[in-house]
N, C-alpha and C. Protein backbone atom coordinates (compact mmCIF):
# COMPACT_ATOMS: atom_id res chain seq x y z
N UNK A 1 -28.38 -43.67 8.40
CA UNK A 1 -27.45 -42.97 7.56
C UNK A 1 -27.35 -41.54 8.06
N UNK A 2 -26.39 -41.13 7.91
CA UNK A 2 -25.82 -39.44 8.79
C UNK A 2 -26.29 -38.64 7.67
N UNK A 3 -25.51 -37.43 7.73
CA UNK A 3 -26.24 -36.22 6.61
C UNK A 3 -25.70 -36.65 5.36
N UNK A 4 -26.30 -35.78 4.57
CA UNK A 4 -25.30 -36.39 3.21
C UNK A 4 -25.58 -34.93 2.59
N UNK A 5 -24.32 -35.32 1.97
CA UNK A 5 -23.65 -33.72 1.29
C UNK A 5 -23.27 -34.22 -0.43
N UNK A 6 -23.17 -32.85 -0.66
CA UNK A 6 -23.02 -32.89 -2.33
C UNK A 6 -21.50 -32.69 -2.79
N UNK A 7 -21.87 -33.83 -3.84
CA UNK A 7 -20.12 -34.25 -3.88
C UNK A 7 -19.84 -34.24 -5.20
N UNK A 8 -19.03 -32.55 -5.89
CA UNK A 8 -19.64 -32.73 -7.82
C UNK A 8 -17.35 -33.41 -7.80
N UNK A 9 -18.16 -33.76 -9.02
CA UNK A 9 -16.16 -33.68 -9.84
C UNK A 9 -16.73 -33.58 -11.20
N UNK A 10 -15.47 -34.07 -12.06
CA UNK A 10 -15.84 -33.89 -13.52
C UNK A 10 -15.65 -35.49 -14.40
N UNK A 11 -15.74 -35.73 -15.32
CA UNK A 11 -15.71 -36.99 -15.93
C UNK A 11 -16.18 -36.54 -17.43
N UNK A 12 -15.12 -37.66 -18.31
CA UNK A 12 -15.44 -37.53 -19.58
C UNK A 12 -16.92 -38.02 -19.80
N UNK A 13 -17.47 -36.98 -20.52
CA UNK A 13 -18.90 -37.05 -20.95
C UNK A 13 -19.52 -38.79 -21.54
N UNK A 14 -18.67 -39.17 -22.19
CA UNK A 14 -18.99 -40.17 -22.95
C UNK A 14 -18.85 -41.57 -22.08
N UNK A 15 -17.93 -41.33 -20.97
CA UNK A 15 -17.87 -42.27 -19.64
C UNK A 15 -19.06 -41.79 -18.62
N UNK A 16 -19.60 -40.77 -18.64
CA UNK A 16 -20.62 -40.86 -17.73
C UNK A 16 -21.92 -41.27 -18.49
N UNK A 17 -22.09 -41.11 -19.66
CA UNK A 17 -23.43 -41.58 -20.68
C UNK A 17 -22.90 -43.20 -20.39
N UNK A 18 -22.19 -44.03 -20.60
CA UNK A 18 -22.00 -45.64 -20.74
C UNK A 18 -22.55 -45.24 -19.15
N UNK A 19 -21.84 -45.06 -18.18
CA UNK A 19 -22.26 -45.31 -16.77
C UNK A 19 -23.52 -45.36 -16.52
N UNK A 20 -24.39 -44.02 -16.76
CA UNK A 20 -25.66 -43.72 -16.73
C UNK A 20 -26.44 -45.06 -17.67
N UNK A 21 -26.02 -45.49 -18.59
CA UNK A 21 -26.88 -46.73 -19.07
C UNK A 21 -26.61 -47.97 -18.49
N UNK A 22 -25.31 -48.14 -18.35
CA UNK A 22 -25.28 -49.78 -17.26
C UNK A 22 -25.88 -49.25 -16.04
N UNK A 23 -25.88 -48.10 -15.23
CA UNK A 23 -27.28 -47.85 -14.23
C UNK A 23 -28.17 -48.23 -14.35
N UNK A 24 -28.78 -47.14 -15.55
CA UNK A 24 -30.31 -48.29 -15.66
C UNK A 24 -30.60 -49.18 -15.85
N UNK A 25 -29.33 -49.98 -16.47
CA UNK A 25 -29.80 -51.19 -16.79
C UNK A 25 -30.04 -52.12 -15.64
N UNK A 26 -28.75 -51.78 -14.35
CA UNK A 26 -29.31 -52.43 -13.12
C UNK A 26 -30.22 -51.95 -11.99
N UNK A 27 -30.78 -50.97 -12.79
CA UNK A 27 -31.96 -50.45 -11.74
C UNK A 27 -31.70 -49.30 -10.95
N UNK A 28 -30.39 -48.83 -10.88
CA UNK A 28 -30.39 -47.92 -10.20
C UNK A 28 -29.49 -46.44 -10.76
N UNK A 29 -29.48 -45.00 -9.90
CA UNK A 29 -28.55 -44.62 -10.68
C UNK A 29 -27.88 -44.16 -10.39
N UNK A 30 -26.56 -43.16 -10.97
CA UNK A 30 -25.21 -43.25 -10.56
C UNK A 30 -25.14 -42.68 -9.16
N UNK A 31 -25.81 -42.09 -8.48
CA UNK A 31 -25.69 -41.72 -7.12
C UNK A 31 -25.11 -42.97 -5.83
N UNK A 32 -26.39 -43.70 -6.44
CA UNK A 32 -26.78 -45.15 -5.84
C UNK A 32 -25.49 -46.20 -5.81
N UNK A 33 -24.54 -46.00 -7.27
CA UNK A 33 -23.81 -46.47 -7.80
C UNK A 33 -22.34 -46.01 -7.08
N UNK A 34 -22.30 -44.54 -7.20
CA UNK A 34 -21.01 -44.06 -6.02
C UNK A 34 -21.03 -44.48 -4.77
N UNK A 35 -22.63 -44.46 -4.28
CA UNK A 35 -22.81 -44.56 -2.67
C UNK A 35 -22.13 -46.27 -2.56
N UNK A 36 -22.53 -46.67 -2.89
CA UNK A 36 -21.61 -48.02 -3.09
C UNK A 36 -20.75 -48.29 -2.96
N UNK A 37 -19.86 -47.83 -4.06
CA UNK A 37 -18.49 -47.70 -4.15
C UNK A 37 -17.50 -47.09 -3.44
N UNK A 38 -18.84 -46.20 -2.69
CA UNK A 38 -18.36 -45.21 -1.71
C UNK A 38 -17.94 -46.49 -0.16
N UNK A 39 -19.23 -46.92 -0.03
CA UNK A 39 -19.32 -47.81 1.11
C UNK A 39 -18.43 -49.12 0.96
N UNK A 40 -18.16 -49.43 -0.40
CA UNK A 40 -17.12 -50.58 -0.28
C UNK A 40 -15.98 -50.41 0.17
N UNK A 41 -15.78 -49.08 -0.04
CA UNK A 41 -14.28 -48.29 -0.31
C UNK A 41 -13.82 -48.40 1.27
N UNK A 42 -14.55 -47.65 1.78
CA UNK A 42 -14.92 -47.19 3.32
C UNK A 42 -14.45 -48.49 4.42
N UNK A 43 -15.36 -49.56 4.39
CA UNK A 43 -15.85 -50.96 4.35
C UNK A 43 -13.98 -51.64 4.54
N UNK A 44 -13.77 -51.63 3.31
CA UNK A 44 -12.48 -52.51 3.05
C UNK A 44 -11.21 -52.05 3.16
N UNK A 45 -11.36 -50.39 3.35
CA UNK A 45 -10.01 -49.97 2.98
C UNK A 45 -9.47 -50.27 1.95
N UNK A 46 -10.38 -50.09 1.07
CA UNK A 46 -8.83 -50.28 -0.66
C UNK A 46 -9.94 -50.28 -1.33
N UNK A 47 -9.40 -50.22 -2.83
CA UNK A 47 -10.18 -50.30 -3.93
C UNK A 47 -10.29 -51.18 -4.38
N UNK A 48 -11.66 -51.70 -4.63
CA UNK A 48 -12.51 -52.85 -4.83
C UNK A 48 -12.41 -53.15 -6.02
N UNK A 49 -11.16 -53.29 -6.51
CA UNK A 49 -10.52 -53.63 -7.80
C UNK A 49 -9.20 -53.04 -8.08
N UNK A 50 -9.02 -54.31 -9.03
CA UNK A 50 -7.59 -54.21 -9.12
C UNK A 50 -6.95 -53.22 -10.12
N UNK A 51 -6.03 -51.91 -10.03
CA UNK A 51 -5.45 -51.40 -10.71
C UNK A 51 -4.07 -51.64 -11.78
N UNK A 52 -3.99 -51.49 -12.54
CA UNK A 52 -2.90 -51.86 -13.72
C UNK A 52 -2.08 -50.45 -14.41
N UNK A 53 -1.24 -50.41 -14.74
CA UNK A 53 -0.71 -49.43 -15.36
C UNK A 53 -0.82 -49.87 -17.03
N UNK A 54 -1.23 -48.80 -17.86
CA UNK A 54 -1.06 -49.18 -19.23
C UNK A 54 0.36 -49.55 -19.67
N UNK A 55 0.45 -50.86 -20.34
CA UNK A 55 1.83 -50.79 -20.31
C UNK A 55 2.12 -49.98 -21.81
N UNK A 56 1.35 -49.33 -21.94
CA UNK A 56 1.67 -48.34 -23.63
C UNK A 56 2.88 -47.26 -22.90
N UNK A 57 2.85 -46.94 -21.58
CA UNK A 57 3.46 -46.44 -20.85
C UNK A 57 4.42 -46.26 -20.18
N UNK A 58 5.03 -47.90 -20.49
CA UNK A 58 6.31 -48.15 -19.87
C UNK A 58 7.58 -47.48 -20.20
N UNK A 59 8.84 -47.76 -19.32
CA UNK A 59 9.65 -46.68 -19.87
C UNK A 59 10.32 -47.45 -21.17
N UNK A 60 10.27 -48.72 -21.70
CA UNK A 60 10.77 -48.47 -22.85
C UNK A 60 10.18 -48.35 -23.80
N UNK A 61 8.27 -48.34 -23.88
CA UNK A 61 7.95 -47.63 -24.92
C UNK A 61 7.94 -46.41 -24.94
N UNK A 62 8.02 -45.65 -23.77
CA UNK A 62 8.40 -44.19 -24.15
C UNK A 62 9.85 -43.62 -24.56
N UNK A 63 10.76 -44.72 -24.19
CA UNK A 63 11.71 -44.32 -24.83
C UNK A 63 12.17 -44.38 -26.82
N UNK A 64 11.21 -45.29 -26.76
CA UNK A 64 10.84 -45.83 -28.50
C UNK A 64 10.23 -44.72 -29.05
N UNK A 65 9.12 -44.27 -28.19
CA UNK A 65 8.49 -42.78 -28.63
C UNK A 65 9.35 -41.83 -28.98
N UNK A 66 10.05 -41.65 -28.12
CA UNK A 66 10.99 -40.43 -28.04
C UNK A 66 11.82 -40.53 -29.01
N UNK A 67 12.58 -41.92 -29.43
CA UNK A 67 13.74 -42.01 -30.07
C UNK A 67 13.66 -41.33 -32.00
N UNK A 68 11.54 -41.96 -31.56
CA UNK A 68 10.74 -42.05 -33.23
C UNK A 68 10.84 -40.48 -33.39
N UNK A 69 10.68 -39.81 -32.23
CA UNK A 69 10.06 -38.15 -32.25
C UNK A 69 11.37 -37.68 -32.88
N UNK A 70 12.41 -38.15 -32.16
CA UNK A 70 13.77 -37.68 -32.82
C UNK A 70 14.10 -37.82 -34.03
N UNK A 71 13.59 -38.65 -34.76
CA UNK A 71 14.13 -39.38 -35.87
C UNK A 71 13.36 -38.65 -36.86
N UNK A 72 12.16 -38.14 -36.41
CA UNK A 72 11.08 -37.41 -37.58
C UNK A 72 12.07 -35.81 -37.44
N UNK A 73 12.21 -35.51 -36.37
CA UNK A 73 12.17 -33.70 -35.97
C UNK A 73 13.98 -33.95 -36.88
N UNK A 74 14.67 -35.16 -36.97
CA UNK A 74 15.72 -34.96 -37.66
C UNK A 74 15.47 -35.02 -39.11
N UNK A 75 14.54 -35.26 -39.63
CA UNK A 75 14.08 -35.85 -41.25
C UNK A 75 14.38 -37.10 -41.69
N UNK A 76 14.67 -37.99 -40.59
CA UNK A 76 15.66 -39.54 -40.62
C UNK A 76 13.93 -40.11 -40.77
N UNK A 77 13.30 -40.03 -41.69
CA UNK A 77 12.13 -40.99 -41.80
C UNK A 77 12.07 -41.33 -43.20
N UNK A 78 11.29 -42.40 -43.46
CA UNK A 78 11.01 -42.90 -44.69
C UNK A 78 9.44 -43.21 -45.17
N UNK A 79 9.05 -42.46 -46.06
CA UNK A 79 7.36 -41.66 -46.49
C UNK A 79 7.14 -43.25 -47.52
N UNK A 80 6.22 -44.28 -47.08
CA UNK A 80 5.35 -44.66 -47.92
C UNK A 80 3.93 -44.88 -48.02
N UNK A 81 3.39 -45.19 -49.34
CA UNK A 81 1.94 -45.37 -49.46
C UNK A 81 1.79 -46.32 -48.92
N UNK A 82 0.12 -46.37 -48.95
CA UNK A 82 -0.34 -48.37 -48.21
C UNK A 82 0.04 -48.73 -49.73
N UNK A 83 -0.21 -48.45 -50.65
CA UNK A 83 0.31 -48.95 -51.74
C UNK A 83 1.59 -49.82 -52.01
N UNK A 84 2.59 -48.75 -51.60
CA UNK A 84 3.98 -49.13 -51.49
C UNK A 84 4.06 -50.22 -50.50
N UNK A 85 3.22 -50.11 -49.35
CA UNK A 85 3.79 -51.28 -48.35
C UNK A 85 2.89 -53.03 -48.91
N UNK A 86 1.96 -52.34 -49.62
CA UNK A 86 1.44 -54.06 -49.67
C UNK A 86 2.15 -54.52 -50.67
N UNK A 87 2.73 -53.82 -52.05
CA UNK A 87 3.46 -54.41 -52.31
C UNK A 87 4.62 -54.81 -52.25
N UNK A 88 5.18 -53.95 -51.49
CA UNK A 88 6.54 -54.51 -50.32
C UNK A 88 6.49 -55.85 -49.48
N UNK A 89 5.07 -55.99 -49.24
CA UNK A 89 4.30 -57.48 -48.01
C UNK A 89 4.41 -58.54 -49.40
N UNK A 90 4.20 -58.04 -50.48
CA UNK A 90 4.57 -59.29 -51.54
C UNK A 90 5.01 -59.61 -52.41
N UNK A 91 6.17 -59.14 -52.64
CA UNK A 91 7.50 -58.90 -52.47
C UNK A 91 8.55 -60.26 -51.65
């Protein structure tokens, strides 16, 4: 193995605590765990898994977003309780 150098970034806290425990749980830790991922990466040319786009993201739910944002910032909304809606569900 050649030199090895220090390699920081940042990550949500609460994703590196889950990480740090499925580490230990397989014995090793997240260093061990990048170097890996590092070497698969390297290795295969691509990422050693498959990526997806959220589809919460797509353009026609953001256009649904947008249309809702409009509809509030116009006052075009309608205010009920959970009250009001369960008995609306039976009904």
């Amino acid at each position: 193995m050649g030199q090895t150098v220090l390699f920081n970034f940042r990550m949500d806290a609460q994703v590196k605590a889950d990480m740090e425990k499925v580490c230990e749980d397989l014995g090793m830790n997240m260093s061990t765990a990048f170097n890996i991922y590092a070497k698969k990466i390297a290795r295969e040319h691509r990422i050693p898994f498959e990526l997806n786009a959220d589809p919460f993201y797509s353009e026609s739910n953001l256009a649904v977003l947008r249309e809702s944002i409009e509809q509030l910032e116009q006052g075009k909304v309608v205010v009920k309780t959970m009250e009001e809606l369960e008995a609306m569900e039976r009904e």
